[in-house]
Structure formats: C-alpha cells, structure tokens
PDB file of N, CA and C in Angstrom:
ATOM      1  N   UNK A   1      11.790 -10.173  -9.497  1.00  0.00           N
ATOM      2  CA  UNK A   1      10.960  -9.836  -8.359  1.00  0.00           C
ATOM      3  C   UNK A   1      10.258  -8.505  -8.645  1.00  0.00           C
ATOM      4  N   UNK A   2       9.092  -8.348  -8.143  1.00  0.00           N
ATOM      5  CA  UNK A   2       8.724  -7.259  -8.200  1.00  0.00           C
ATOM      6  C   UNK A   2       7.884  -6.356  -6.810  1.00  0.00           C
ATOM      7  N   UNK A   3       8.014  -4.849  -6.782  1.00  0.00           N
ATOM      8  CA  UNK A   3       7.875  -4.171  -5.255  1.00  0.00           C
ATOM      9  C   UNK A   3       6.687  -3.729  -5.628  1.00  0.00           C
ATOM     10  N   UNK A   4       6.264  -3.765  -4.728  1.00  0.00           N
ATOM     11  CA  UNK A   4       4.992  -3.117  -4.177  1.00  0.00           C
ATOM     12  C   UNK A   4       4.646  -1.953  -3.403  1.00  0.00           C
ATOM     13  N   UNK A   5       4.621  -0.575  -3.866  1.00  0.00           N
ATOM     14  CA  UNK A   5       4.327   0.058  -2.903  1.00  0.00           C
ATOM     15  C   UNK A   5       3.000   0.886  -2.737  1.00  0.00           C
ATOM     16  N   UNK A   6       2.317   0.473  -1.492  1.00  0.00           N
ATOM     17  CA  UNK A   6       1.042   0.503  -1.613  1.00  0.00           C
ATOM     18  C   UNK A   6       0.763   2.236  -0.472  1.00  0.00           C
ATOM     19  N   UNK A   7       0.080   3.228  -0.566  1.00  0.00           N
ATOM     20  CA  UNK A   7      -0.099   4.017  -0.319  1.00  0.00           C
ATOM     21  C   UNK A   7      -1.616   4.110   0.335  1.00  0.00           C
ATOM     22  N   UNK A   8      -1.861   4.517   1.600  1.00  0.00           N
ATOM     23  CA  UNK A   8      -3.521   4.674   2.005  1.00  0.00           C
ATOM     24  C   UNK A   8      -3.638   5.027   2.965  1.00  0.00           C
ATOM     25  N   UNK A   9      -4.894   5.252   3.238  1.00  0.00           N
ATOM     26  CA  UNK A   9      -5.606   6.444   4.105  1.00  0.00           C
ATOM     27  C   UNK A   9      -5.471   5.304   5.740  1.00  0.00           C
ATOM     28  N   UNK A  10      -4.995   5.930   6.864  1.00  0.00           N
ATOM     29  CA  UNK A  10      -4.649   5.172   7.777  1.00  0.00           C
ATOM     30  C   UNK A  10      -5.725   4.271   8.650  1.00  0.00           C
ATOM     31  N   UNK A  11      -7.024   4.988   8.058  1.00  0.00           N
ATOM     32  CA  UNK A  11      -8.752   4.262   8.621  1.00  0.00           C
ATOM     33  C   UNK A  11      -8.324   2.403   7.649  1.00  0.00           C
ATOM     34  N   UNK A  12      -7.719   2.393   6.904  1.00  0.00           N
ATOM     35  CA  UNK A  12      -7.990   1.600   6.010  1.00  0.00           C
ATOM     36  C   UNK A  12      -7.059   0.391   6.659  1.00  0.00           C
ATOM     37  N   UNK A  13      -5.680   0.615   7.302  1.00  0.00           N
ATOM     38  CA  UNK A  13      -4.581  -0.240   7.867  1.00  0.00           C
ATOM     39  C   UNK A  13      -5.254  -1.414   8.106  1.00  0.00           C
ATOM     40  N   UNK A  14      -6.367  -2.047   9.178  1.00  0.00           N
ATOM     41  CA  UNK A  14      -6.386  -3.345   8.830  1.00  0.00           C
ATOM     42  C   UNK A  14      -7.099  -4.070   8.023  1.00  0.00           C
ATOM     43  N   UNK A  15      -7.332  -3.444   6.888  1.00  0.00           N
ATOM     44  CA  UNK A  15      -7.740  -4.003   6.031  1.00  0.00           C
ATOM     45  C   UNK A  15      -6.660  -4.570   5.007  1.00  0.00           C
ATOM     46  N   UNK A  16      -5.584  -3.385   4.792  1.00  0.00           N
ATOM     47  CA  UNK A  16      -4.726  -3.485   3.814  1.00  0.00           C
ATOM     48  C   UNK A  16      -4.108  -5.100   5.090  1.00  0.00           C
ATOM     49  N   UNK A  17      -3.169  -4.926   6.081  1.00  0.00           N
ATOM     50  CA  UNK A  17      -2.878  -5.703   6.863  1.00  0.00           C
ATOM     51  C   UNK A  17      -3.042  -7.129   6.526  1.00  0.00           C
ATOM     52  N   UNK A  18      -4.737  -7.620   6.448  1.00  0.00           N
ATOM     53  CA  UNK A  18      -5.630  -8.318   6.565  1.00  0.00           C
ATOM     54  C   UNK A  18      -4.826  -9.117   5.206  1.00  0.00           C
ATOM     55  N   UNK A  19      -5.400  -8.088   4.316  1.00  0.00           N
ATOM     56  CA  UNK A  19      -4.851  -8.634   2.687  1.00  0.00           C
ATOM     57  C   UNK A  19      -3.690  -9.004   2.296  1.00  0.00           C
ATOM     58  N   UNK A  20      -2.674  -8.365   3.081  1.00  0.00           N
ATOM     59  CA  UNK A  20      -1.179  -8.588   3.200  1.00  0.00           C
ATOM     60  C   UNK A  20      -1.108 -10.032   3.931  1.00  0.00           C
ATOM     61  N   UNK A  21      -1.655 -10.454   4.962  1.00  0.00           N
ATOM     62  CA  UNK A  21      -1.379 -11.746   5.482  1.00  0.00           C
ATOM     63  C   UNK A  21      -2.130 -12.547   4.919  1.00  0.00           C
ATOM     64  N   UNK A  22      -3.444 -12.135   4.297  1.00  0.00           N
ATOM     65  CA  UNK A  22      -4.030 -13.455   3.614  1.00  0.00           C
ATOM     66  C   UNK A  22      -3.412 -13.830   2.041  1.00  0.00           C
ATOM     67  N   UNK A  23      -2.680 -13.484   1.585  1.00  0.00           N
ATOM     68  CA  UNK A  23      -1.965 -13.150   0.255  1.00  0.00           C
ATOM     69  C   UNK A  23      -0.701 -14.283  -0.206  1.00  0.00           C
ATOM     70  N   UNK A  24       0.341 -14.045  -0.098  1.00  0.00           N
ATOM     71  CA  UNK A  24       1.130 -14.299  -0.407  1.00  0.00           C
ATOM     72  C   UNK A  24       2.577 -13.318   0.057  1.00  0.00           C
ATOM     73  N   UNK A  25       2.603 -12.653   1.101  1.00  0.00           N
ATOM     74  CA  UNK A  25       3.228 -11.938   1.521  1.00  0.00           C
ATOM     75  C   UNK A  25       4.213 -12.163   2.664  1.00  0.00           C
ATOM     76  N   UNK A  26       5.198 -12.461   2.988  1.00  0.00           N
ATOM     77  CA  UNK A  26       5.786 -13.136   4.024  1.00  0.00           C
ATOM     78  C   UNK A  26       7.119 -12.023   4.378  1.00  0.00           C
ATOM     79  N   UNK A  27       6.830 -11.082   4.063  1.00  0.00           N
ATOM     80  CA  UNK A  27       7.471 -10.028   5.139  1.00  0.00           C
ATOM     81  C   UNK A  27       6.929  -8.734   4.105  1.00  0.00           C
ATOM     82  N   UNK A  28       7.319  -7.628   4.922  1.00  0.00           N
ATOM     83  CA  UNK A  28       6.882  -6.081   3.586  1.00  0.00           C
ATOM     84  C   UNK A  28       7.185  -4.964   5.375  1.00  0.00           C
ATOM     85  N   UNK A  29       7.821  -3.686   4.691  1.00  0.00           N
ATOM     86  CA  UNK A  29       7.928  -2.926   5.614  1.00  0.00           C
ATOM     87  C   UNK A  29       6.917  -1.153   5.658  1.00  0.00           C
ATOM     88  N   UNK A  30       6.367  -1.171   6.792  1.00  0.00           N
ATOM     89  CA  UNK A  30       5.270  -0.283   6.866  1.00  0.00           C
ATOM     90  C   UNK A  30       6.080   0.660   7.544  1.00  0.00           C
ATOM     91  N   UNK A  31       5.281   2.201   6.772  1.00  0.00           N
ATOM     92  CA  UNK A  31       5.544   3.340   7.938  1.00  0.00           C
ATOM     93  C   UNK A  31       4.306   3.647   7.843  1.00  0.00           C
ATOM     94  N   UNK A  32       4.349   4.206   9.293  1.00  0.00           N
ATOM     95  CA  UNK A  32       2.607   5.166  10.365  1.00  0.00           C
ATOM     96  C   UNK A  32       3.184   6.373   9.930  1.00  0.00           C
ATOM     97  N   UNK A  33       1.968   6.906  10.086  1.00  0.00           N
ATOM     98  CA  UNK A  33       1.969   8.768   9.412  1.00  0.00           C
ATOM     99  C   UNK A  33       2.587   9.429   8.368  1.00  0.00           C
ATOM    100  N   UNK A  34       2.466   9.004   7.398  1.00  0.00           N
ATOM    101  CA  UNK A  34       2.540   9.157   6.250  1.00  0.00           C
ATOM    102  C   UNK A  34       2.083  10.729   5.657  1.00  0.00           C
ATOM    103  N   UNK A  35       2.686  11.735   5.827  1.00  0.00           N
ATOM    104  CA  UNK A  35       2.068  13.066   5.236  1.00  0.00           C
ATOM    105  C   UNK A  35       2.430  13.452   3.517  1.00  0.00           C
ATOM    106  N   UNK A  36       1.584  14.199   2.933  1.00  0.00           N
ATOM    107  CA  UNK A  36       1.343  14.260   1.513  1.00  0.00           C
ATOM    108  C   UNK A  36       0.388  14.720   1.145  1.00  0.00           C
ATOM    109  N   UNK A  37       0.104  14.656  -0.378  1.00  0.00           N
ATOM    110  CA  UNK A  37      -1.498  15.380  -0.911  1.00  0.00           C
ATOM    111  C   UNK A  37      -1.176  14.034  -2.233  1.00  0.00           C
ATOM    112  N   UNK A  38      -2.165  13.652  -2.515  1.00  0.00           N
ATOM    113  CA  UNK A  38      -2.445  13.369  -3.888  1.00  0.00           C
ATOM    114  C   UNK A  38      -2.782  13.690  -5.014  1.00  0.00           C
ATOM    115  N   UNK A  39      -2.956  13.447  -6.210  1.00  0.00           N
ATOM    116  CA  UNK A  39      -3.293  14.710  -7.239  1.00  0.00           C
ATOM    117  C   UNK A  39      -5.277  14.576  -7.356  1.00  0.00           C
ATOM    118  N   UNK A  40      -5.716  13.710  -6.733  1.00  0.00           N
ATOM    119  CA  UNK A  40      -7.212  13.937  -6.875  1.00  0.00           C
ATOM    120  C   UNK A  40      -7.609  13.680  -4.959  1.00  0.00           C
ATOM    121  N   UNK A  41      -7.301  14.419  -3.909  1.00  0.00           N
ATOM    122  CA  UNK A  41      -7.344  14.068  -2.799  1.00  0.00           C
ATOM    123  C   UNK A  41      -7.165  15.435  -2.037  1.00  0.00           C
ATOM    124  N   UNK A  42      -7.317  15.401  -1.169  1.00  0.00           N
ATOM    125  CA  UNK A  42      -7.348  16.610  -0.157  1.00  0.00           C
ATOM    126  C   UNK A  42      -5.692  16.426   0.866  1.00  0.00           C
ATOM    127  N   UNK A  43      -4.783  17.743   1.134  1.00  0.00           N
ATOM    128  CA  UNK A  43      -3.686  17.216   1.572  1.00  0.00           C
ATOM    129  C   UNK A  43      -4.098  16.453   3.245  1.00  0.00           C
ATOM    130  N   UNK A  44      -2.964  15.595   3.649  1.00  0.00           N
ATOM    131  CA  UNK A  44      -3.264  14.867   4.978  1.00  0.00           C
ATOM    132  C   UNK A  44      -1.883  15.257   5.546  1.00  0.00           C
ATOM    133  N   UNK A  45      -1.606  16.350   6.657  1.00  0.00           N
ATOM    134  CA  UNK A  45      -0.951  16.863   7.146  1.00  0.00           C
ATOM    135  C   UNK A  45      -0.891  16.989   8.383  1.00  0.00           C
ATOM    136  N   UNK A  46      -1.980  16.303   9.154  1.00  0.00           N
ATOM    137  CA  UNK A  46      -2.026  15.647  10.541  1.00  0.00           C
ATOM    138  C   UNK A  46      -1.882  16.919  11.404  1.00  0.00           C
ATOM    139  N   UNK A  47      -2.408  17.830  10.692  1.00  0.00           N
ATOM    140  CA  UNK A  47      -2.601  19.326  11.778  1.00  0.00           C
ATOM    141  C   UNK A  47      -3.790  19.582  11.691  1.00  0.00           C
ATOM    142  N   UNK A  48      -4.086  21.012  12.244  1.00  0.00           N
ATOM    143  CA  UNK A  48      -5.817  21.082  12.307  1.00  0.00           C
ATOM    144  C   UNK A  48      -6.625  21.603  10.807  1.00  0.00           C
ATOM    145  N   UNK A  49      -5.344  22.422  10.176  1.00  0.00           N
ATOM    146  CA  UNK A  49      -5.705  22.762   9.314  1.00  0.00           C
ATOM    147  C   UNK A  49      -6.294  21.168   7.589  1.00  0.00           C
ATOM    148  N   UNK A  50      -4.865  20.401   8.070  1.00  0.00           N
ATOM    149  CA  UNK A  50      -5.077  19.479   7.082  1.00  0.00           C
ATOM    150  C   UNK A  50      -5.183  18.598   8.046  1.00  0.00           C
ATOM    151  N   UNK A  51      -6.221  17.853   8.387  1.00  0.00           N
ATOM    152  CA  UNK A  51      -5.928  16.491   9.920  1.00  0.00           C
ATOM    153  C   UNK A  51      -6.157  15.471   8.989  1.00  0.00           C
ATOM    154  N   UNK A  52      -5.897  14.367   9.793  1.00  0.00           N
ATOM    155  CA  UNK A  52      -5.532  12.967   8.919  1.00  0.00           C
ATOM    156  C   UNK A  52      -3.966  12.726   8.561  1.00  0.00           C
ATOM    157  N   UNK A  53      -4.140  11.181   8.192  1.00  0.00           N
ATOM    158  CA  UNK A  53      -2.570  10.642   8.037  1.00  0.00           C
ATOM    159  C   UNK A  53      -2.714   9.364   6.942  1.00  0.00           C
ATOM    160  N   UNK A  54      -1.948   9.489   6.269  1.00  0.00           N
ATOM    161  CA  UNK A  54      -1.665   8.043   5.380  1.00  0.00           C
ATOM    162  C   UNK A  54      -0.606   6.963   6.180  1.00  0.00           C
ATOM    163  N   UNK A  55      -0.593   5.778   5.871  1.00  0.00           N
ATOM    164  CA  UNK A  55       0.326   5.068   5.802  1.00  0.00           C
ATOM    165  C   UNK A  55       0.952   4.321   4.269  1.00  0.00           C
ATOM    166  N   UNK A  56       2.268   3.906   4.504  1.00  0.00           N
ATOM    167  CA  UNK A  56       2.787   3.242   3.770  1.00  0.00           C
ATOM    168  C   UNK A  56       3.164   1.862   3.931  1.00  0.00           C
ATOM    169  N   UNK A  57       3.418   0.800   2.409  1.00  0.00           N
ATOM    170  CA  UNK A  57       3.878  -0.282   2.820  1.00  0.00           C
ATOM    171  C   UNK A  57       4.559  -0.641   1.528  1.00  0.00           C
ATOM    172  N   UNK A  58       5.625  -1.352   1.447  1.00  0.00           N
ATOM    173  CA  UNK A  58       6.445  -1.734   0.490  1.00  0.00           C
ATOM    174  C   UNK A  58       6.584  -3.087   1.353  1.00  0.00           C
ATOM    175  N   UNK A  59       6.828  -4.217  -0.594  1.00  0.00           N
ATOM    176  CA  UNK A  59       6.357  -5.398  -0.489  1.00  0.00           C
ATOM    177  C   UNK A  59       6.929  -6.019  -1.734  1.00  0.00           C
ATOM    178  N   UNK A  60       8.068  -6.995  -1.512  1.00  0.00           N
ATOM    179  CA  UNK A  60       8.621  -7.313  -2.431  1.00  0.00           C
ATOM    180  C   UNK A  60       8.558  -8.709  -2.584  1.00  0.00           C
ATOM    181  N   UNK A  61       7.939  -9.341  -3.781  1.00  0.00           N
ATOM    182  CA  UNK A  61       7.355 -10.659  -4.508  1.00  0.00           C
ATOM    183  C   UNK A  61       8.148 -11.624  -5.183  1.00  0.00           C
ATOM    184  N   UNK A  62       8.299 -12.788  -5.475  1.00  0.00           N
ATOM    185  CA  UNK A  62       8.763 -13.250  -6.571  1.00  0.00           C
ATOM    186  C   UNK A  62       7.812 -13.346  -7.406  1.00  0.00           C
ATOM    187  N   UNK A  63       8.430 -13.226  -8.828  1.00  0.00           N
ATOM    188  CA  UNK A  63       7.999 -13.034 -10.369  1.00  0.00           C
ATOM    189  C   UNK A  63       6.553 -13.924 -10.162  1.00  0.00           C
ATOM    190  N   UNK A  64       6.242 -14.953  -9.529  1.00  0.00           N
ATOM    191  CA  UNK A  64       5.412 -16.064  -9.660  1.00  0.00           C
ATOM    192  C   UNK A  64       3.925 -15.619  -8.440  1.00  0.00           C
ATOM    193  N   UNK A  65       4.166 -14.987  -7.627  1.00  0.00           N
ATOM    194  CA  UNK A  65       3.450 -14.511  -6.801  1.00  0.00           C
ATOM    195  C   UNK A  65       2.821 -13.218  -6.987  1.00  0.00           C
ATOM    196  N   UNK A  66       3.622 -12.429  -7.875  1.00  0.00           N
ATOM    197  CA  UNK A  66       3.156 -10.703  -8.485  1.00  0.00           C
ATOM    198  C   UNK A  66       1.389 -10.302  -9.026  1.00  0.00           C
ATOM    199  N   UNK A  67       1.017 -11.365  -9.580  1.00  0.00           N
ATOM    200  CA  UNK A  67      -0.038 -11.366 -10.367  1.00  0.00           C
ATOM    201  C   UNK A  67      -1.209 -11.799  -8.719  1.00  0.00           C
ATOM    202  N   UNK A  68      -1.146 -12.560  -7.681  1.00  0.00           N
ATOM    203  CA  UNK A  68      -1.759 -12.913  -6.836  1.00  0.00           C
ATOM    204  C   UNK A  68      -1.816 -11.661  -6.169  1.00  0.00           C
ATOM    205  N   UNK A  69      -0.889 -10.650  -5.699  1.00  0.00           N
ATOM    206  CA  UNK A  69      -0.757  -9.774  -4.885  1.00  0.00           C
ATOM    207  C   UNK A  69      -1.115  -9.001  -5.519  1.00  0.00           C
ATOM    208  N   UNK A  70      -1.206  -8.835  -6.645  1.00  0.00           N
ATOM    209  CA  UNK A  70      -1.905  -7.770  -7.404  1.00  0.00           C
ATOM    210  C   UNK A  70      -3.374  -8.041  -7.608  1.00  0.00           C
ATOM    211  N   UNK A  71      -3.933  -8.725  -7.835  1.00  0.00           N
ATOM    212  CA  UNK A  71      -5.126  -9.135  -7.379  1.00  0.00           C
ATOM    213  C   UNK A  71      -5.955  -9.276  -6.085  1.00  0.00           C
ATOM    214  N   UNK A  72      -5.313  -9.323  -5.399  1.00  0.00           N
ATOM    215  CA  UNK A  72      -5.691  -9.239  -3.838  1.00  0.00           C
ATOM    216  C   UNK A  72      -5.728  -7.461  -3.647  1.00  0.00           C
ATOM    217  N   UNK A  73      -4.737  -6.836  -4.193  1.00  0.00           N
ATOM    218  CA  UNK A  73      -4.897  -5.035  -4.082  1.00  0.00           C
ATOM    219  C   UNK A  73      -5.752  -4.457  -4.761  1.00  0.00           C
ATOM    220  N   UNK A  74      -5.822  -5.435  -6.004  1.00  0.00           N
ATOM    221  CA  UNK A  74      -7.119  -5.048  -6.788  1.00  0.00           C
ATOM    222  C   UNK A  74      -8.149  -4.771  -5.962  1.00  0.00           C
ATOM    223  N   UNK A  75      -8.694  -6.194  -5.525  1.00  0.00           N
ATOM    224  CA  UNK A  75     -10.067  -6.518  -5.174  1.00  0.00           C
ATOM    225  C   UNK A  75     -10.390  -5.523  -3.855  1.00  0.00           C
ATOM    226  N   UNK A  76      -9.652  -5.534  -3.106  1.00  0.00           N
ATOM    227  CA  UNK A  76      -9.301  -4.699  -2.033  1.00  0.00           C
ATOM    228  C   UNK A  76      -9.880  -3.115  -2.059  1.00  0.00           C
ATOM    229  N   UNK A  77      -8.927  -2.595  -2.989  1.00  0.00           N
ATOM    230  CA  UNK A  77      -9.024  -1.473  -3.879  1.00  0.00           C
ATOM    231  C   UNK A  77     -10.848  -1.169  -4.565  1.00  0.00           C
ATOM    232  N   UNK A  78     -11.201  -1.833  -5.015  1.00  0.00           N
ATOM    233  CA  UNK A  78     -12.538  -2.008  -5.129  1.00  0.00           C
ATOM    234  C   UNK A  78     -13.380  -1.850  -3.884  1.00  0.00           C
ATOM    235  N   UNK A  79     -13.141  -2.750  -3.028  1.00  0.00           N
ATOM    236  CA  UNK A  79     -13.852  -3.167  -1.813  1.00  0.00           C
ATOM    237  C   UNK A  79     -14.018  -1.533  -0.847  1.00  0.00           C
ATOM    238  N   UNK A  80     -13.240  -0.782  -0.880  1.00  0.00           N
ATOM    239  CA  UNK A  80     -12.993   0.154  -0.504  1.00  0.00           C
ATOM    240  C   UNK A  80     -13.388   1.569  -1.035  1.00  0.00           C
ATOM    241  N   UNK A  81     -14.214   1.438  -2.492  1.00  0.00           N
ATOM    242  CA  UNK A  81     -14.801   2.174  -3.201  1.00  0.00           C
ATOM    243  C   UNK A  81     -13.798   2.893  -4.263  1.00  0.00           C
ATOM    244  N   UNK A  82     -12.835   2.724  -4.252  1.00  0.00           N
ATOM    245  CA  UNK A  82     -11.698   2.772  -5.289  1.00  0.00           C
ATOM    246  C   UNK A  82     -11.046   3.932  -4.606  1.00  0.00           C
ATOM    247  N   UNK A  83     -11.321   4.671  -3.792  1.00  0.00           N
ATOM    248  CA  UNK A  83     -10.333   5.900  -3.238  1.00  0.00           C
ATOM    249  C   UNK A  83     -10.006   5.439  -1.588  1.00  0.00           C
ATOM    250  N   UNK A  84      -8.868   6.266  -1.563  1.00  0.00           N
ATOM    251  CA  UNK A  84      -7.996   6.091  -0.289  1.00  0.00           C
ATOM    252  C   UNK A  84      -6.845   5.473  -0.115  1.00  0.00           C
ATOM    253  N   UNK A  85      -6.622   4.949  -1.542  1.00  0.00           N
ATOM    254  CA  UNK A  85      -5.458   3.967  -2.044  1.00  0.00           C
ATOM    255  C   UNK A  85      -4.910   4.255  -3.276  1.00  0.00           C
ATOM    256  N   UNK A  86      -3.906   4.124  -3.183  1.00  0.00           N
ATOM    257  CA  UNK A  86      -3.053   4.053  -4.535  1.00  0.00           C
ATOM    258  C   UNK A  86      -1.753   2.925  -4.264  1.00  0.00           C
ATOM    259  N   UNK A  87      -1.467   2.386  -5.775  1.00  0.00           N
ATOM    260  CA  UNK A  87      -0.986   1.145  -5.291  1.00  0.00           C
ATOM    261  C   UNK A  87       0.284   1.105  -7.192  1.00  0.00           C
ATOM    262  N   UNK A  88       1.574   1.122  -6.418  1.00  0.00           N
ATOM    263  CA  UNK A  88       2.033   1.248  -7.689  1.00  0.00           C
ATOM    264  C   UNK A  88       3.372   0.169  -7.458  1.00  0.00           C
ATOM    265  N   UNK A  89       3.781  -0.636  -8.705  1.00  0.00           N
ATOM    266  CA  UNK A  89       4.658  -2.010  -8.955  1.00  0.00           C
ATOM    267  C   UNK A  89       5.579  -1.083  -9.780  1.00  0.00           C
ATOM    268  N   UNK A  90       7.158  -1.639  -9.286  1.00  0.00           N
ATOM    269  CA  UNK A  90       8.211  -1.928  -9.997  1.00  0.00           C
ATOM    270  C   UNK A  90       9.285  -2.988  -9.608  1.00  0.00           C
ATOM    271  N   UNK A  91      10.297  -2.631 -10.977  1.00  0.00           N
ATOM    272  CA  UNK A  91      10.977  -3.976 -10.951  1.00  0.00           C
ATOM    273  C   UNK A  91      12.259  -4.077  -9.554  1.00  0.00           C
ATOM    274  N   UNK A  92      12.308  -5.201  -8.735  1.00  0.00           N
ATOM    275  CA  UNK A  92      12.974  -5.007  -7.682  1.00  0.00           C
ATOM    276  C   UNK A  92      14.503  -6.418  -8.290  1.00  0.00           C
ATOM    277  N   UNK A  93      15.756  -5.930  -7.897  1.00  0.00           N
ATOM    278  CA  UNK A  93      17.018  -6.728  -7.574  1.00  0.00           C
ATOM    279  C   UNK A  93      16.729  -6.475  -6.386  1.00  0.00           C
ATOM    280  N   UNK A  94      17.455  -7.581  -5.748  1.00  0.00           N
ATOM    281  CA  UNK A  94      18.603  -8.417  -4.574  1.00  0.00           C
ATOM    282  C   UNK A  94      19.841  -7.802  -5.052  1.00  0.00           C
ATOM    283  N   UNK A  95      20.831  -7.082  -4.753  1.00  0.00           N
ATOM    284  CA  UNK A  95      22.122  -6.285  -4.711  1.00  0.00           C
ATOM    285  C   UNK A  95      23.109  -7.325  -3.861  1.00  0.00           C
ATOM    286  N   UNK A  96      22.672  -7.602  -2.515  1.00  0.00           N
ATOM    287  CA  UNK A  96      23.388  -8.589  -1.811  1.00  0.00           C
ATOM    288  C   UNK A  96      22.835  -9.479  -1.384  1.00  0.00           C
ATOM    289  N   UNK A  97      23.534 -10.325  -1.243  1.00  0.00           N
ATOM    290  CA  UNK A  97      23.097 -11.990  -0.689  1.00  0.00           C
ATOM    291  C   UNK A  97      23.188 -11.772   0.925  1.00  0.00           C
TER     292      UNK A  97
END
C-alpha cells in the first residue's frame, strides 16, 4: 500500500476534495488549519502578521490504485499552476487487522 500525504493552500480544499472523490479514494483523513512555511513559500500562520492557512490530507491506496491517484494529483497540481501544493508518497503497512 502506499500513503499519500498531500499538503495545500486552504483556497484550494475543494478542488483537492473534488479529486479525492473522483479518484479512487474511499476514505483519507483531513486536518483544517494547517500552520507552517515551506522552503519556496511565504510562512501561513493565520495571524495578521503571517494570515492564511494550509490544510492537510493523508490517503492510503492499494499497490494497484497508487499510479491513478498519483495522476489525478499530478494533473491537479498542474491545473493549479504548480504552487500551493506539495504532495509526497510513502510506503504504508496495516500493523492490525
């Protein structure tokens, strides 16, 4: 299996959303307000000084579906002018049944 955790600017949520249900995705868990800086981005600290907020979403695939969902973040990712997102895969176990 492999996780998904997708990182973005919170203007962007139903889009990412959108892509998540049209996909191959049948559950993934989101957090609202997301604070941080990126290394090519301005920090988002949801005060006056830094205003704005990211969200998060983690999203875990079987081996056979990875390449679809990654393509859908691709295109997405594009669609969006390539910033406001970052989107990074690793390898996920099941620990318990």
């Amino acid at each position: 299996m492999d996780m998904y955790w997708v990182f973005y600017d919170a203007g962007y949520d139903e889009d990412v959303m959108e892509t998540l249900e049209g996909c191959c995705v049948n559950g993934f868990t989101k957090w609202d307000r997301v604070l941080g800086k990126g290394p090519h981005a301005v920090p988002k600290m949801d005060n006056a000084v830094w205003p704005g907020y990211n969200c998060a979403v983690v999203v875990v695939v079987p081996d056979e579906e990875s390449g679809r969902l990654r393509a859908s973040l691709h295109e997405l990712r594009k669609k969006l002018g390539g910033r406001g997102m970052e989107i990074f895969r690793t390898s996920a176990e099941r620990v318990v049944d």
